[in-house]
C-alpha atoms as a PDB file:
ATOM      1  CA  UNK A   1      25.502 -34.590 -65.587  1.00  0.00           C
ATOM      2  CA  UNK A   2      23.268 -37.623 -65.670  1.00  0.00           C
ATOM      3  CA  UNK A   3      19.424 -37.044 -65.177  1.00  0.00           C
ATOM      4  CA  UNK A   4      19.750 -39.295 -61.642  1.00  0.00           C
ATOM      5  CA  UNK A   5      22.508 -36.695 -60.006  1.00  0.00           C
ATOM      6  CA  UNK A   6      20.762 -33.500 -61.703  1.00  0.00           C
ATOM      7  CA  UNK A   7      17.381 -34.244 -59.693  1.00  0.00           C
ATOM      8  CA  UNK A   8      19.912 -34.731 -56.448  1.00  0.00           C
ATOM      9  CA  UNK A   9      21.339 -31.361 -57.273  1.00  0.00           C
ATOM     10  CA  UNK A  10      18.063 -29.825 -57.649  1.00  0.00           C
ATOM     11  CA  UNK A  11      16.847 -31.508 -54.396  1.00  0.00           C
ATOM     12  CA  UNK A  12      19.633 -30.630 -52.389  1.00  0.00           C
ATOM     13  CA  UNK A  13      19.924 -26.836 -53.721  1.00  0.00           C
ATOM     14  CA  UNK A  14      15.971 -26.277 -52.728  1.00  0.00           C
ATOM     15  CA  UNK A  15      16.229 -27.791 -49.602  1.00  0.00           C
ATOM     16  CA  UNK A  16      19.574 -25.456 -49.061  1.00  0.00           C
ATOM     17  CA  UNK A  17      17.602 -22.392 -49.807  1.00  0.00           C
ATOM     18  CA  UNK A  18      14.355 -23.550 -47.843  1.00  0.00           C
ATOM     19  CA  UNK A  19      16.622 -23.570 -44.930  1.00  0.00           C
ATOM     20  CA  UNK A  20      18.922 -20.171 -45.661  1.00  0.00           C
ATOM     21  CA  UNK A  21      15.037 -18.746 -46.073  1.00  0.00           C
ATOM     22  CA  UNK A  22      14.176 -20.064 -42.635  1.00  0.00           C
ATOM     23  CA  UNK A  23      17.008 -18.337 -41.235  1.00  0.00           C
ATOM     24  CA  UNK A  24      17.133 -15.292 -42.993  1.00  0.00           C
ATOM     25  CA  UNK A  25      12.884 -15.071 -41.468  1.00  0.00           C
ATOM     26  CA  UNK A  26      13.891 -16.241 -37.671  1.00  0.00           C
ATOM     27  CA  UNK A  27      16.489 -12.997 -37.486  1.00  0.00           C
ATOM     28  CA  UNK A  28      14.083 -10.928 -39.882  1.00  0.00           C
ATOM     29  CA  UNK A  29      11.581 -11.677 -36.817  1.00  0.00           C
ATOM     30  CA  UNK A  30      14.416 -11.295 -33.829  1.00  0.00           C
ATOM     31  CA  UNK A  31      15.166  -8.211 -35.022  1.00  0.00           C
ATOM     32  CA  UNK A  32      12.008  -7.048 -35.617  1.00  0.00           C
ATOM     33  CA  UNK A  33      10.681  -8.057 -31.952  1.00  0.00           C
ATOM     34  CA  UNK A  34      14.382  -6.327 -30.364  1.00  0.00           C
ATOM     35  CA  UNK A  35      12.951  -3.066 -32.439  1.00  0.00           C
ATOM     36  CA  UNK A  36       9.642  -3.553 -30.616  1.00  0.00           C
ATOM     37  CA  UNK A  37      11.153  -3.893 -26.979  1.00  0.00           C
ATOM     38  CA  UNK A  38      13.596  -1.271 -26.986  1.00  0.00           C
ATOM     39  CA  UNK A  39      10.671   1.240 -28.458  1.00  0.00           C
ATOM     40  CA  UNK A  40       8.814   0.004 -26.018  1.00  0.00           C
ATOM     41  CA  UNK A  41      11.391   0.509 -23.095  1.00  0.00           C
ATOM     42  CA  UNK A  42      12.118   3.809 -24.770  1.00  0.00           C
ATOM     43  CA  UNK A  43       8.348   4.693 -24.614  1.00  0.00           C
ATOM     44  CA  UNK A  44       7.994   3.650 -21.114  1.00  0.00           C
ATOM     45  CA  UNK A  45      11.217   5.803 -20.381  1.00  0.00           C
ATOM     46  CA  UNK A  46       9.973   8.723 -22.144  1.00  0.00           C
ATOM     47  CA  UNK A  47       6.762   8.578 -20.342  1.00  0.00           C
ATOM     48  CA  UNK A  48       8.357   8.114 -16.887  1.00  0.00           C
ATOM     49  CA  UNK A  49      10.499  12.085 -17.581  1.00  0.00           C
ATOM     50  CA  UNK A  50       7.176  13.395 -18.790  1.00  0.00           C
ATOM     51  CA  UNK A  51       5.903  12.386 -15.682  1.00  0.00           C
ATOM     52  CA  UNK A  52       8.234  13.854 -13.720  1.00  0.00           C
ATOM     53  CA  UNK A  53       8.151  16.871 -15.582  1.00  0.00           C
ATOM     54  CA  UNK A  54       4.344  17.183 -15.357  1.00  0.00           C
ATOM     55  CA  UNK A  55       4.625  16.225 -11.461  1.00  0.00           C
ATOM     56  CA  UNK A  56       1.862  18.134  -9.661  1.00  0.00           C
ATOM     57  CA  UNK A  57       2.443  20.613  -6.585  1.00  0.00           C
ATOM     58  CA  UNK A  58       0.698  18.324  -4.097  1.00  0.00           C
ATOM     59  CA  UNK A  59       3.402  15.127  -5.276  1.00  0.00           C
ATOM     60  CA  UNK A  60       6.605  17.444  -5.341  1.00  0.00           C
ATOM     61  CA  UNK A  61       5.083  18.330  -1.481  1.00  0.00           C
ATOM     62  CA  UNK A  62       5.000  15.288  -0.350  1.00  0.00           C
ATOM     63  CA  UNK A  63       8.027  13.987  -1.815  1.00  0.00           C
ATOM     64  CA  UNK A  64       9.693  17.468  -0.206  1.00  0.00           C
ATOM     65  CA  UNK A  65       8.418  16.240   3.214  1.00  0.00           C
ATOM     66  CA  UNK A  66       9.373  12.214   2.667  1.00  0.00           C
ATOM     67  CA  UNK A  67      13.220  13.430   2.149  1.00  0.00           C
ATOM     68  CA  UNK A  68      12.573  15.820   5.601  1.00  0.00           C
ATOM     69  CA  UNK A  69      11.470  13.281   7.192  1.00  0.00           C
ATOM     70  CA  UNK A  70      13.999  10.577   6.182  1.00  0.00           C
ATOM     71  CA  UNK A  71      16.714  13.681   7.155  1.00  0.00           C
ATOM     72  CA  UNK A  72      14.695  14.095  10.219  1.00  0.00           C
ATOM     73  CA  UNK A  73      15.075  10.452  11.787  1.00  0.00           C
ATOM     74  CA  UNK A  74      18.962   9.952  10.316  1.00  0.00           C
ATOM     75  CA  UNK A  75      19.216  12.772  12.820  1.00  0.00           C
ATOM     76  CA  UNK A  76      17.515  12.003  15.840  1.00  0.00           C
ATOM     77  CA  UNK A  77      19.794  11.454  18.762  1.00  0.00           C
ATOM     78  CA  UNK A  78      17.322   9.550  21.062  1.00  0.00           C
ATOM     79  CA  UNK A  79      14.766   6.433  19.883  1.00  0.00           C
ATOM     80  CA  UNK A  80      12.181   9.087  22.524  1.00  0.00           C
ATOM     81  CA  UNK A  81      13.103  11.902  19.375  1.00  0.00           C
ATOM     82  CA  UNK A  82      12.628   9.137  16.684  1.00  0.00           C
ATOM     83  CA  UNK A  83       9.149   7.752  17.912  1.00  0.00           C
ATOM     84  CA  UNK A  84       8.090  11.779  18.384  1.00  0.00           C
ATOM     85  CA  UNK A  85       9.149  12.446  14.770  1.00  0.00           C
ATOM     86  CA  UNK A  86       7.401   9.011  13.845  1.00  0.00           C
ATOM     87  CA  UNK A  87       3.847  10.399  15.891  1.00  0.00           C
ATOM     88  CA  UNK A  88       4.422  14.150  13.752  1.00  0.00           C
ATOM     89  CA  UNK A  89       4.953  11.821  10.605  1.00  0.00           C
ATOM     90  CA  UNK A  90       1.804   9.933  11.285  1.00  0.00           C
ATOM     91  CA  UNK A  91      -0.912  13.080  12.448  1.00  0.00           C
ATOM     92  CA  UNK A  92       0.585  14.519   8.876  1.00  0.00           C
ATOM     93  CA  UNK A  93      -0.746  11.613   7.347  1.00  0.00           C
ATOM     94  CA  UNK A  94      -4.007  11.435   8.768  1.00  0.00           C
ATOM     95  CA  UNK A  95      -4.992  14.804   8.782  1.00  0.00           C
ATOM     96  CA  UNK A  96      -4.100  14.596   5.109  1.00  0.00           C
ATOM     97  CA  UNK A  97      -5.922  11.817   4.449  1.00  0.00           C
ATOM     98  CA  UNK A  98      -9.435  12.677   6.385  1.00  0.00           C
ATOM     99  CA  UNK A  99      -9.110  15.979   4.720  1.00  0.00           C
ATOM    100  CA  UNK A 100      -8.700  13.960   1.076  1.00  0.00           C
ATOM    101  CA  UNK A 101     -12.137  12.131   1.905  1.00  0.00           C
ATOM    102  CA  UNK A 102     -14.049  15.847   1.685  1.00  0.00           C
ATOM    103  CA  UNK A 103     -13.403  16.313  -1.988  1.00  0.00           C
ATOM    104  CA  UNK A 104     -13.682  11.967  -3.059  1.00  0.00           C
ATOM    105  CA  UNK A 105     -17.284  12.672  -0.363  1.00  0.00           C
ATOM    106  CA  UNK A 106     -18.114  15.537  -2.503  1.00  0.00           C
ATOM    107  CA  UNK A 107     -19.245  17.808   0.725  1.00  0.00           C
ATOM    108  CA  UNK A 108     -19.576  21.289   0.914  1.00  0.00           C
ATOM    109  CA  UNK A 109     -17.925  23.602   3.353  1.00  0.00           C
ATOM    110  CA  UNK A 110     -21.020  23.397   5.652  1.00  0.00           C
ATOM    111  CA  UNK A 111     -21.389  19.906   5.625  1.00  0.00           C
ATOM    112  CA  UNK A 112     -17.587  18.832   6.360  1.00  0.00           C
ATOM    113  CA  UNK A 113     -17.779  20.136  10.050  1.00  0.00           C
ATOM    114  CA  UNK A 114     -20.229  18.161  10.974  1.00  0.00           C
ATOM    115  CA  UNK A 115     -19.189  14.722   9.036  1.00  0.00           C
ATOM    116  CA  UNK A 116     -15.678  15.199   9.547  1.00  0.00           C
ATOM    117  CA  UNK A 117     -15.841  14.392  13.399  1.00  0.00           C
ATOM    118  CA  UNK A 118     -17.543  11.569  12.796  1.00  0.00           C
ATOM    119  CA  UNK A 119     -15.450  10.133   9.961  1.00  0.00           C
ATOM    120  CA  UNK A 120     -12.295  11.113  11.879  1.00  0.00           C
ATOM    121  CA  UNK A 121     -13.781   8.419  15.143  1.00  0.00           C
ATOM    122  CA  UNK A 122     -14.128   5.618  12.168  1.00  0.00           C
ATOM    123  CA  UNK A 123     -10.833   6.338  10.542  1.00  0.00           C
ATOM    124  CA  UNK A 124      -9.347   6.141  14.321  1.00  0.00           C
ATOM    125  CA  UNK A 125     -10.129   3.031  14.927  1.00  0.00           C
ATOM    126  CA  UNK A 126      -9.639   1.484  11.588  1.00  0.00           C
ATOM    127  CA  UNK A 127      -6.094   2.535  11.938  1.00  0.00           C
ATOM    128  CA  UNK A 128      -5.401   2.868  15.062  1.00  0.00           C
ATOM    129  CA  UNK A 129      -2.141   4.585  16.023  1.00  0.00           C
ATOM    130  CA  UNK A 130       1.007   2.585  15.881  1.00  0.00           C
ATOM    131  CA  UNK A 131       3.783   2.669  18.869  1.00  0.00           C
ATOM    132  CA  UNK A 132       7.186   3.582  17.858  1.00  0.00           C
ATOM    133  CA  UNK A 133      10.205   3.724  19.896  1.00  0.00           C
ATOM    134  CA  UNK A 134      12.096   1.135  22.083  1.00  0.00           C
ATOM    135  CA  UNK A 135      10.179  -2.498  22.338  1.00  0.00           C
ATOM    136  CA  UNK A 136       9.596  -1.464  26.075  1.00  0.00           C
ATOM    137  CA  UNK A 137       7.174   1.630  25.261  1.00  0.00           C
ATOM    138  CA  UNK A 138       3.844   1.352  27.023  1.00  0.00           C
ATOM    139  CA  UNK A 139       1.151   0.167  25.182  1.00  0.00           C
ATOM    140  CA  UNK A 140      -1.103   2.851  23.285  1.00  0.00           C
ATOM    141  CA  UNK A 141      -3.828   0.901  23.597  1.00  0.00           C
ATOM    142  CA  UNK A 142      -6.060  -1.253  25.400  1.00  0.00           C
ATOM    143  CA  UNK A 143      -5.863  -3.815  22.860  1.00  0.00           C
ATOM    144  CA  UNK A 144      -2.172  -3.849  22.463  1.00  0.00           C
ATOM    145  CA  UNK A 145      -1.742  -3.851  26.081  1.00  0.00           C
ATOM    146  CA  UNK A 146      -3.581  -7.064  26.567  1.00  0.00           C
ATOM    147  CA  UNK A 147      -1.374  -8.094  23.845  1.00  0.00           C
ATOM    148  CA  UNK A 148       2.013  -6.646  25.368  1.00  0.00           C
ATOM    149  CA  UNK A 149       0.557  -8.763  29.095  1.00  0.00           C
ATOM    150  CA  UNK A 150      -0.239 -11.957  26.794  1.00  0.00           C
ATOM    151  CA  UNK A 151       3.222 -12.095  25.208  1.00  0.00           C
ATOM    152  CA  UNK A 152       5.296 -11.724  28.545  1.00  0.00           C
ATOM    153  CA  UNK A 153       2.560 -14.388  29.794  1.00  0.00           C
ATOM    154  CA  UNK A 154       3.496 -16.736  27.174  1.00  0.00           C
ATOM    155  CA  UNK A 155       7.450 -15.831  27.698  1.00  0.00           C
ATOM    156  CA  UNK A 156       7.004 -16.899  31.126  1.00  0.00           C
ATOM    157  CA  UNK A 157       7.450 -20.755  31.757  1.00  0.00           C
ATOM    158  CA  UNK A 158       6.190 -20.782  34.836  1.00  0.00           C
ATOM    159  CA  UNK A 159       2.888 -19.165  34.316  1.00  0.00           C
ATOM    160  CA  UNK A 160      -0.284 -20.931  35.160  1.00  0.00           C
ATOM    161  CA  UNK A 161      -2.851 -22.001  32.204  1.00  0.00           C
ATOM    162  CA  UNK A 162      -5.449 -20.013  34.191  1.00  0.00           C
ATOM    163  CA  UNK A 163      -3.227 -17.020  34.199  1.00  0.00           C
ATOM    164  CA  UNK A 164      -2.763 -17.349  30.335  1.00  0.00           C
ATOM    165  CA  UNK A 165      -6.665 -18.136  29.776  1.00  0.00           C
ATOM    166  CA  UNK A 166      -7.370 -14.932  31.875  1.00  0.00           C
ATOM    167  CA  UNK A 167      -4.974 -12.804  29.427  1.00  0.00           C
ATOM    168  CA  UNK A 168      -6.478 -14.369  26.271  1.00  0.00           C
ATOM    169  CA  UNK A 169      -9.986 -13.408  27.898  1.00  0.00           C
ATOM    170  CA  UNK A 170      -8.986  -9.936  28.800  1.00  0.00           C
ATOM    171  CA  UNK A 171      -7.694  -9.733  24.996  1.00  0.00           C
ATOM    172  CA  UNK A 172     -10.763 -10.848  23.443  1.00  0.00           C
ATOM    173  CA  UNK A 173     -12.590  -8.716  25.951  1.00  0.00           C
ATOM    174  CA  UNK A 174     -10.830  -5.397  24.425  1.00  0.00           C
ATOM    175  CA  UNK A 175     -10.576  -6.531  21.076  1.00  0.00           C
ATOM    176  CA  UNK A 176     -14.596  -6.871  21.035  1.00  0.00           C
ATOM    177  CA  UNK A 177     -15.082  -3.662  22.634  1.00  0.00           C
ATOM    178  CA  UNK A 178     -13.063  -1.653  19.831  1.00  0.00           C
ATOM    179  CA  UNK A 179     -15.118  -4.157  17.710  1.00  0.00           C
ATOM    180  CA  UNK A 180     -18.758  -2.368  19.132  1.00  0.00           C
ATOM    181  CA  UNK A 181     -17.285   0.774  19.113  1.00  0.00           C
ATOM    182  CA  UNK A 182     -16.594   0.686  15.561  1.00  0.00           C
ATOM    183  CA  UNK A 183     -19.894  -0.427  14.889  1.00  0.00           C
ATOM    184  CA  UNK A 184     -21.341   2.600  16.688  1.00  0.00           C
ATOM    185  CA  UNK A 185     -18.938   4.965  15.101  1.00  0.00           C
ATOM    186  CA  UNK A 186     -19.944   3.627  11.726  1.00  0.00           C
ATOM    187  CA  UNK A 187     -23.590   3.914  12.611  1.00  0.00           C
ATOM    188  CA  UNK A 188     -23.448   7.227  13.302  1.00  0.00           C
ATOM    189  CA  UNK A 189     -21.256   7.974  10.350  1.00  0.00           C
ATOM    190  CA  UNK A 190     -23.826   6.525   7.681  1.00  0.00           C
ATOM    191  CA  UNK A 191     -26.553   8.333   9.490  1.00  0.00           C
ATOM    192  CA  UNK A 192     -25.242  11.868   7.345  1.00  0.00           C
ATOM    193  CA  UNK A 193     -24.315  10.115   4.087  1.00  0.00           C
ATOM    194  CA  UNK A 194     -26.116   9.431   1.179  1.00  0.00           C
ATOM    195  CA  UNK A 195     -25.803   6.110  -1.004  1.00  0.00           C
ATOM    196  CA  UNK A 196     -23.126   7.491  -2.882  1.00  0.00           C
ATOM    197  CA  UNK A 197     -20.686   8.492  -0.488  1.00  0.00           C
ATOM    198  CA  UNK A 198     -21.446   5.423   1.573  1.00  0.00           C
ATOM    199  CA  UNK A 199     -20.457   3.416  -0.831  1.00  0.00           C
ATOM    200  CA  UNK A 200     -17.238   5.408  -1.668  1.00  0.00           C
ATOM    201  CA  UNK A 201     -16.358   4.692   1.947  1.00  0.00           C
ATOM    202  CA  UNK A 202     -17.081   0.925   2.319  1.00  0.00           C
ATOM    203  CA  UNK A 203     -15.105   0.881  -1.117  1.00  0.00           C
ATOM    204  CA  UNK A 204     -12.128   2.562   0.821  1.00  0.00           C
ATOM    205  CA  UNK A 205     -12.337   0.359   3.944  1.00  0.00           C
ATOM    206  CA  UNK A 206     -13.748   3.106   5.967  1.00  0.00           C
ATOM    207  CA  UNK A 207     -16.967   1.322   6.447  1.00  0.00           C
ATOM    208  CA  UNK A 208     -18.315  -2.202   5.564  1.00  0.00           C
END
């Protein structure tokens, strides 16, 4: 073999194994990286039984009540049973939650009778109840009465622009009131707290 085509042979053969080396490093690294995400999605997996295994008493109650409650309303015979189920559903939840507040609050037995009315008139009108049941259910309240009067305004072609402007007045009229009484409620709320639990209730919306 001449000198000429043994350096063409040599060029050729490193440049062959430069490029067998470049694939024999991309699946080196694809498999490595599949190894990675399935140990990963294995970990996570694990994790999520262990999870469920170490599930506490107050989660397996609550997830015991969700499926009664989801049995509960696949039963009801009326839309008047469902939204009665929906209003036991919802006191559940609040008088679960205002109780929760007592140990994030940090107050002693004495001390939650007296804040817990108070918190209770705050938490009411942050979340105010909701209506369930057929679209023709009164109003609960004031505010989503003006609302409910407002909408059949607006539905109605034939209704006067003073009639509407008197329904958007009597709306902003009730939506400032709850907007005073909250303030007031939340006055008289911070009046029994200290810094700290103040602040753990403007971090939960409670106050502002």
């Amino acid at each position: 073999m001449s000198t000429q085509d043994q350096n063409t042979w040599d060029g050729w053969r490193n440049t062959n194994d430069r490029m067998i080396s470049r694939r024999v490093a991309v699946t080196t690294a694809g498999v490595a990286i599949l190894g990675v995400v399935s140990a990963t999605a294995f970990g996570r997996e694990g994790a999520g039984e262990g999870s469920r295994r170490e599930m506490s008493p107050d989660m397996r109650e609550r997830m015991e009540q969700s499926r009664a409650f989801a049995e509960r309303m696949r039963n009801a015979g009326s839309p008047e049973e469902q939204a009665r189920i929906m209003a036991e559903r919802r006191a559940q939840d609040r008088a679960r939650t205002v109780e929760g507040y007592k140990g994030q609050l940090g107050v002693s037995d004495e001390e939650w009778p007296v804040i817990k009315p108070r918190l209770e008139a705050v938490y009411d009108l942050v979340h105010p109840a909701a209506q369930f049941g057929r679209a023709d259910s009164r109003a609960t309240t004031p505010v989503d009465q003006k609302k409910s009067e407002l909408r059949e305004l607006l539905g109605n072609k034939d209704a006067a622009p003073e009639q509407i402007k008197a329904g958007l007045t009597a709306l902003r009229a009730a939506n400032e009131k709850v907007r005073q009484d909250l303030a007031k409620a939340r006055q008289d709320l911070r009046q029994l707290l200290t810094v700290r639990q103040e602040a753990t209730l403007v971090l939960s919306g409670l106050l502002d």
